[in-house]
C-alpha atoms as a PDB file:
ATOM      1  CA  UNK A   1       0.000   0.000   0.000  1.00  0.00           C
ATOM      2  CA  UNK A   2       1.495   3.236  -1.376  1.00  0.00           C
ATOM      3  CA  UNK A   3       1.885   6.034   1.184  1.00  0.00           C
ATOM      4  CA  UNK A   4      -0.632   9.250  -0.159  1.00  0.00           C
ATOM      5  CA  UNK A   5      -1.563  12.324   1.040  1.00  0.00           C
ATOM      6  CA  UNK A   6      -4.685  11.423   2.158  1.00  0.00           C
ATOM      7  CA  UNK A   7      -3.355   8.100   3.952  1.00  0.00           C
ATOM      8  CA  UNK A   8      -0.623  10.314   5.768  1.00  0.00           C
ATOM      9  CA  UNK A   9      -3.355  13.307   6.727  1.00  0.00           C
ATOM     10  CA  UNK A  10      -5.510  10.113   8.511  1.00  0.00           C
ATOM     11  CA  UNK A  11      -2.017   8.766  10.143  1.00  0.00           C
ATOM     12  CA  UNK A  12      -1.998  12.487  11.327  1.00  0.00           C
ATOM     13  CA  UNK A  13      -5.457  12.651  12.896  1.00  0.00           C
ATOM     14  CA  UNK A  14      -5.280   9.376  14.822  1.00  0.00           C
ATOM     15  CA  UNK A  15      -1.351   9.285  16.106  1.00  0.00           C
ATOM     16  CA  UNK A  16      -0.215  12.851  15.903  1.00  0.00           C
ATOM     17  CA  UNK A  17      -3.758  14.917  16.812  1.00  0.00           C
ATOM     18  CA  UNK A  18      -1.448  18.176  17.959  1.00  0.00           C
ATOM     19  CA  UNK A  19      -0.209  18.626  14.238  1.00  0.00           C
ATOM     20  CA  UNK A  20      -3.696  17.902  12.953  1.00  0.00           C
ATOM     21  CA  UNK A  21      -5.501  20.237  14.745  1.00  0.00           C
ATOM     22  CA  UNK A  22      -3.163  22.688  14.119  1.00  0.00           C
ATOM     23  CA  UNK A  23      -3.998  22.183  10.578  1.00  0.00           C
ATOM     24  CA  UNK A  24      -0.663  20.575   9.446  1.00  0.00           C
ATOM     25  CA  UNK A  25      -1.096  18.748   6.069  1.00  0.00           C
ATOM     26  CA  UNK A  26       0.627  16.701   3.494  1.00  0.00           C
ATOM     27  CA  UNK A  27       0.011  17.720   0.007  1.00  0.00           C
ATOM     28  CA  UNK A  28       2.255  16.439  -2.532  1.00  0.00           C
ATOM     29  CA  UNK A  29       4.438  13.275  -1.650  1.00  0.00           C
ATOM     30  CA  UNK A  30       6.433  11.187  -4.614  1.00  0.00           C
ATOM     31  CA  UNK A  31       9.901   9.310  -5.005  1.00  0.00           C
ATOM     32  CA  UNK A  32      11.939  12.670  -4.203  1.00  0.00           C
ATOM     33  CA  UNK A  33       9.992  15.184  -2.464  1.00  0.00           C
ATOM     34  CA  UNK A  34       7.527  15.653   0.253  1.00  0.00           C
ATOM     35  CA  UNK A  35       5.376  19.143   0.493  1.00  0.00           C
ATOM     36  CA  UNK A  36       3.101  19.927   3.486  1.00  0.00           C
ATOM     37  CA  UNK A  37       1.030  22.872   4.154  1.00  0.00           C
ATOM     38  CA  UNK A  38       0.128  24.936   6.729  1.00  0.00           C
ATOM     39  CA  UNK A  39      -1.712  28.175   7.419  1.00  0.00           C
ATOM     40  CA  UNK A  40      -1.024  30.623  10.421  1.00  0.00           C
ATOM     41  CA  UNK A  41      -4.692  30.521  12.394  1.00  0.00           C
ATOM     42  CA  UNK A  42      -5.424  31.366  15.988  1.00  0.00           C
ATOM     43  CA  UNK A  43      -4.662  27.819  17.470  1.00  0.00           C
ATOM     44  CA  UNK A  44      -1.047  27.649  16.245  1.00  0.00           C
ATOM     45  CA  UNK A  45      -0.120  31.339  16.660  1.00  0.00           C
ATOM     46  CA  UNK A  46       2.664  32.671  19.143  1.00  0.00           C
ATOM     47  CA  UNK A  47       2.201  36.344  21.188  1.00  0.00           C
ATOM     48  CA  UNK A  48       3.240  37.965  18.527  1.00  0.00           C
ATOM     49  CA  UNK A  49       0.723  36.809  15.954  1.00  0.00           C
ATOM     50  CA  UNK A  50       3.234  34.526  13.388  1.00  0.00           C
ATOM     51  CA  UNK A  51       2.866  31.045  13.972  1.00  0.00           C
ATOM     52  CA  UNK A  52       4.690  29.281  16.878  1.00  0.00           C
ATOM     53  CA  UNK A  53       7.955  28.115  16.050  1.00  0.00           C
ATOM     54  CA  UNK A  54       6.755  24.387  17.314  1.00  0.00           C
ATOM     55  CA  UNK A  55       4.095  24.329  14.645  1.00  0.00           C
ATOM     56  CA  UNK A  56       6.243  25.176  11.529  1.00  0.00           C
ATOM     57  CA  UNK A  57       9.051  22.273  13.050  1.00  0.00           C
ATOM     58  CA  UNK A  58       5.962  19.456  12.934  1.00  0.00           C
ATOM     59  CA  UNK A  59       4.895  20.238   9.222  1.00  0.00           C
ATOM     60  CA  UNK A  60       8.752  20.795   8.173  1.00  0.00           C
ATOM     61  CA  UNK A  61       9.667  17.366  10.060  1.00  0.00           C
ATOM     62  CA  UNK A  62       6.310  15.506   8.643  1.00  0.00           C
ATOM     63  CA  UNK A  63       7.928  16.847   4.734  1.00  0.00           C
ATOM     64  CA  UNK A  64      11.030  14.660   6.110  1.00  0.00           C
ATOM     65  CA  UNK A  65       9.245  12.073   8.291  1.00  0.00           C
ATOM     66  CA  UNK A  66       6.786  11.328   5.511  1.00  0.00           C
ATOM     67  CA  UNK A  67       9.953  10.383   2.572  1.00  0.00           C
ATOM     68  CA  UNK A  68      11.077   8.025   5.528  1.00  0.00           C
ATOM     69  CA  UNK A  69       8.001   6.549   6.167  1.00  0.00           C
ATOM     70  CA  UNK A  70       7.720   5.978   2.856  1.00  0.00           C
ATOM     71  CA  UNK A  71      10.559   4.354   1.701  1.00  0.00           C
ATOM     72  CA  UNK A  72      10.665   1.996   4.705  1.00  0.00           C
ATOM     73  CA  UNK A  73       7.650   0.941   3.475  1.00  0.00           C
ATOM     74  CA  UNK A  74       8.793   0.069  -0.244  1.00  0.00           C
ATOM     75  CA  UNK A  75      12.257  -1.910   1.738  1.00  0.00           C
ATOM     76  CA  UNK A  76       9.513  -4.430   2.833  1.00  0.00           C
ATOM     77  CA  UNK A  77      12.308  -4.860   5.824  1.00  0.00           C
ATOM     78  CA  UNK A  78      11.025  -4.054   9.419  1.00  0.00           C
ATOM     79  CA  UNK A  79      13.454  -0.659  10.310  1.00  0.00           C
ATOM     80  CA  UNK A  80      13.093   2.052  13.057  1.00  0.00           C
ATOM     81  CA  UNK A  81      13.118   5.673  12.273  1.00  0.00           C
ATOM     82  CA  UNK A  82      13.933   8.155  14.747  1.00  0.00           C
ATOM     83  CA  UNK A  83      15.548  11.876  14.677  1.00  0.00           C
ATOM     84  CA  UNK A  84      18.292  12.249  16.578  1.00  0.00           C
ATOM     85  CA  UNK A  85      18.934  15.588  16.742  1.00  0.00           C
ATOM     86  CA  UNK A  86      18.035  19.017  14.359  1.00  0.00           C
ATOM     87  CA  UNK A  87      18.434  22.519  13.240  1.00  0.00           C
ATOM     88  CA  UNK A  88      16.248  25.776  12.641  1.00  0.00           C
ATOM     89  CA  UNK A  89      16.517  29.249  11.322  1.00  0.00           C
ATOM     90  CA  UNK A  90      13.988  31.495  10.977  1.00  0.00           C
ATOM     91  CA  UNK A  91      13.583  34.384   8.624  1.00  0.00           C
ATOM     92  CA  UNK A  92      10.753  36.327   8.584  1.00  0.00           C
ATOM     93  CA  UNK A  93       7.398  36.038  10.317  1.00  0.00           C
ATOM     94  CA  UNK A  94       5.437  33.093   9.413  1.00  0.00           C
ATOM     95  CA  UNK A  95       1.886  34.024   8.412  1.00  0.00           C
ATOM     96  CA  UNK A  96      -0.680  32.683   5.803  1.00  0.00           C
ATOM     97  CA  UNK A  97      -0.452  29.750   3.855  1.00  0.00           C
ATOM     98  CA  UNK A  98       3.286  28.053   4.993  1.00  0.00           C
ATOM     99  CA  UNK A  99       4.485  25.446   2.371  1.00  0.00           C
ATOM    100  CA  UNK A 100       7.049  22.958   3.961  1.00  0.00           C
ATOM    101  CA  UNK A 101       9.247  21.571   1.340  1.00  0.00           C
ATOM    102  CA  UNK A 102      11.736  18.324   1.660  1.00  0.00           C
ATOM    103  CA  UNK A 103      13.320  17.305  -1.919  1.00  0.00           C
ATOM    104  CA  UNK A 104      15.616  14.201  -0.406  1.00  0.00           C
ATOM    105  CA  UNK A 105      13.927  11.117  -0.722  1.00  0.00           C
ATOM    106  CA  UNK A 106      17.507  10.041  -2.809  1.00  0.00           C
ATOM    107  CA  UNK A 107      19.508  10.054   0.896  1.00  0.00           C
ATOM    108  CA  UNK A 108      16.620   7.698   2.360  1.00  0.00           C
ATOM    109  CA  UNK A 109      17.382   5.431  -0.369  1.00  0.00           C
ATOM    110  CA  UNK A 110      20.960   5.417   0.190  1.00  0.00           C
ATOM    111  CA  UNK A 111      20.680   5.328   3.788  1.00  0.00           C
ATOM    112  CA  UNK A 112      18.315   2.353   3.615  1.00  0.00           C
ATOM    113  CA  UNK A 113      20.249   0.361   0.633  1.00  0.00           C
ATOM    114  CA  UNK A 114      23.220   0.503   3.744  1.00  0.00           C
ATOM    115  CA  UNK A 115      21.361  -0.491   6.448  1.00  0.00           C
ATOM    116  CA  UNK A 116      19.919  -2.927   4.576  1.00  0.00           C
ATOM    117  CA  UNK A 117      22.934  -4.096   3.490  1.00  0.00           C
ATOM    118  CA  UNK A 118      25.039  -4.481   6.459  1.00  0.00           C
ATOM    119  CA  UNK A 119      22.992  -3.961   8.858  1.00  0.00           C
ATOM    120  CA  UNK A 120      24.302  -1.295  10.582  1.00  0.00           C
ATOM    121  CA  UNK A 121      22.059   2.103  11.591  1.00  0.00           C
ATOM    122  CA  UNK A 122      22.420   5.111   9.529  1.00  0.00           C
ATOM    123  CA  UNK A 123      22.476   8.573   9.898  1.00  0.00           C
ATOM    124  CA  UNK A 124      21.413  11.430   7.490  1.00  0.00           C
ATOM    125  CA  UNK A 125      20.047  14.910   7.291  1.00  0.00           C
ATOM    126  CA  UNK A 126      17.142  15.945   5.326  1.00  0.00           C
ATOM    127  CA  UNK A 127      16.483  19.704   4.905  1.00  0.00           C
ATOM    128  CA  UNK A 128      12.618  21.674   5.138  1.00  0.00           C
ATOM    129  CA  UNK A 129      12.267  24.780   3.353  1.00  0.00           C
ATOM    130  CA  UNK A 130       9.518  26.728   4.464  1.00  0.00           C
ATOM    131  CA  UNK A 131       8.283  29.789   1.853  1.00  0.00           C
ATOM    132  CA  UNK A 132       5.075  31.594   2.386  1.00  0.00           C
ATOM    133  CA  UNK A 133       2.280  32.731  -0.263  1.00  0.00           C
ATOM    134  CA  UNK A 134       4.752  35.349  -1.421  1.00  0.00           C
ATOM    135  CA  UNK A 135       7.395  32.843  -2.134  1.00  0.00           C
ATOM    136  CA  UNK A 136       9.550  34.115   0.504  1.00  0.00           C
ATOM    137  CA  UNK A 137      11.563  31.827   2.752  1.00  0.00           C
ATOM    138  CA  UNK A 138      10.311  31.823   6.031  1.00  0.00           C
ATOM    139  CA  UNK A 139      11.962  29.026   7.829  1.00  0.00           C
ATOM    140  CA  UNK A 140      14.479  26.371   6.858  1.00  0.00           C
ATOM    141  CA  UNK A 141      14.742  23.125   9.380  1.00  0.00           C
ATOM    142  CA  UNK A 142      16.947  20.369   9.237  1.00  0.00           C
ATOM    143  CA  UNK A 143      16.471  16.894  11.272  1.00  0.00           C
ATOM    144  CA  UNK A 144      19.306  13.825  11.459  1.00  0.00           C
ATOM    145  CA  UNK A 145      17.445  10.860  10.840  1.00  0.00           C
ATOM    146  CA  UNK A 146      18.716   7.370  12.198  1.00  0.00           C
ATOM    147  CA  UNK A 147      17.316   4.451  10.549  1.00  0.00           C
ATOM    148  CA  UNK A 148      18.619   0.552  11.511  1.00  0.00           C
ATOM    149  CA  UNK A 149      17.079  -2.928  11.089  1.00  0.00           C
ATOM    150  CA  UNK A 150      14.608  -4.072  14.141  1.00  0.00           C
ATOM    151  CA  UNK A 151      16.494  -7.218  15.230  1.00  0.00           C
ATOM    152  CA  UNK A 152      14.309 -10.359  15.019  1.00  0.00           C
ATOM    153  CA  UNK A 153      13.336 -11.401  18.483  1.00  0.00           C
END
């Protein structure tokens, strides 16, 4: 079963209900890139009417999370995901429609093919770019995934 926007919004609702009711969603995912949206309302805004830092990091880490997912899926192998550690800059105020963009599905593969291989864990970083209706940058995250085989117990 192929991993779709629609499939990945339910995932959202039922396991992570903070990023869907702060209306994070995934609208475009294929081989190489991941894009979720979302907009700057009254439940995920900071004091200083942008949108909280917290809520941007969950719809730039689903963009990653979501190419993981993903390609775990297509191994067929049982592997754990998990990000170990990451990295944010911000901008300019985030407000209106926030696009969340991840374009490196290529260093899952590669990460996977390794694991897979010699099943050792990997470690890569996947970059979120974050441009508003303007097409301005807003945000830019980065998150260290670690991906190894679930030993058979």
């Amino acid at each position: 079963m192929k991993l779709s926007p629609s499939k990945l919004n339910s995932f959202l609702m039922f396991k992570l209900p903070s990023a869907w009711l702060c209306g994070v969603r995934v609208r475009h995912i294929d081989q190489t890139e991941c894009e979720v949206g979302v907009r700057h309302r009254w439940i995920n805004q900071n004091p200083f009417n942008s949108m909280y830092f917290a809520v941007q990091a969950m719809a730039a880490e689903l963009s990653t999370g979501a190419l993981v997912m993903s390609k775990i899926q297509e191994s067929n192998k049982k592997v754990s995901m998990l990000v170990a550690q990451n990295k944010a800059s911000f901008t300019k105020k985030a407000t209106g429609k926030i696009k969340f963009t991840c374009y490196d599905g290529n260093k899952v593969n590669e990460a996977l093919e390794k694991t897979i291989e010699t099943g050792e864990g990997q470690t890569f970083w996947m970059k979120s770019v974050g441009i508003n209706e303007d097409g301005i940058e807003v945000s830019v995250f980065e998150f260290e995934w670690t991906v190894k085989l679930k030993s058979k117990r």
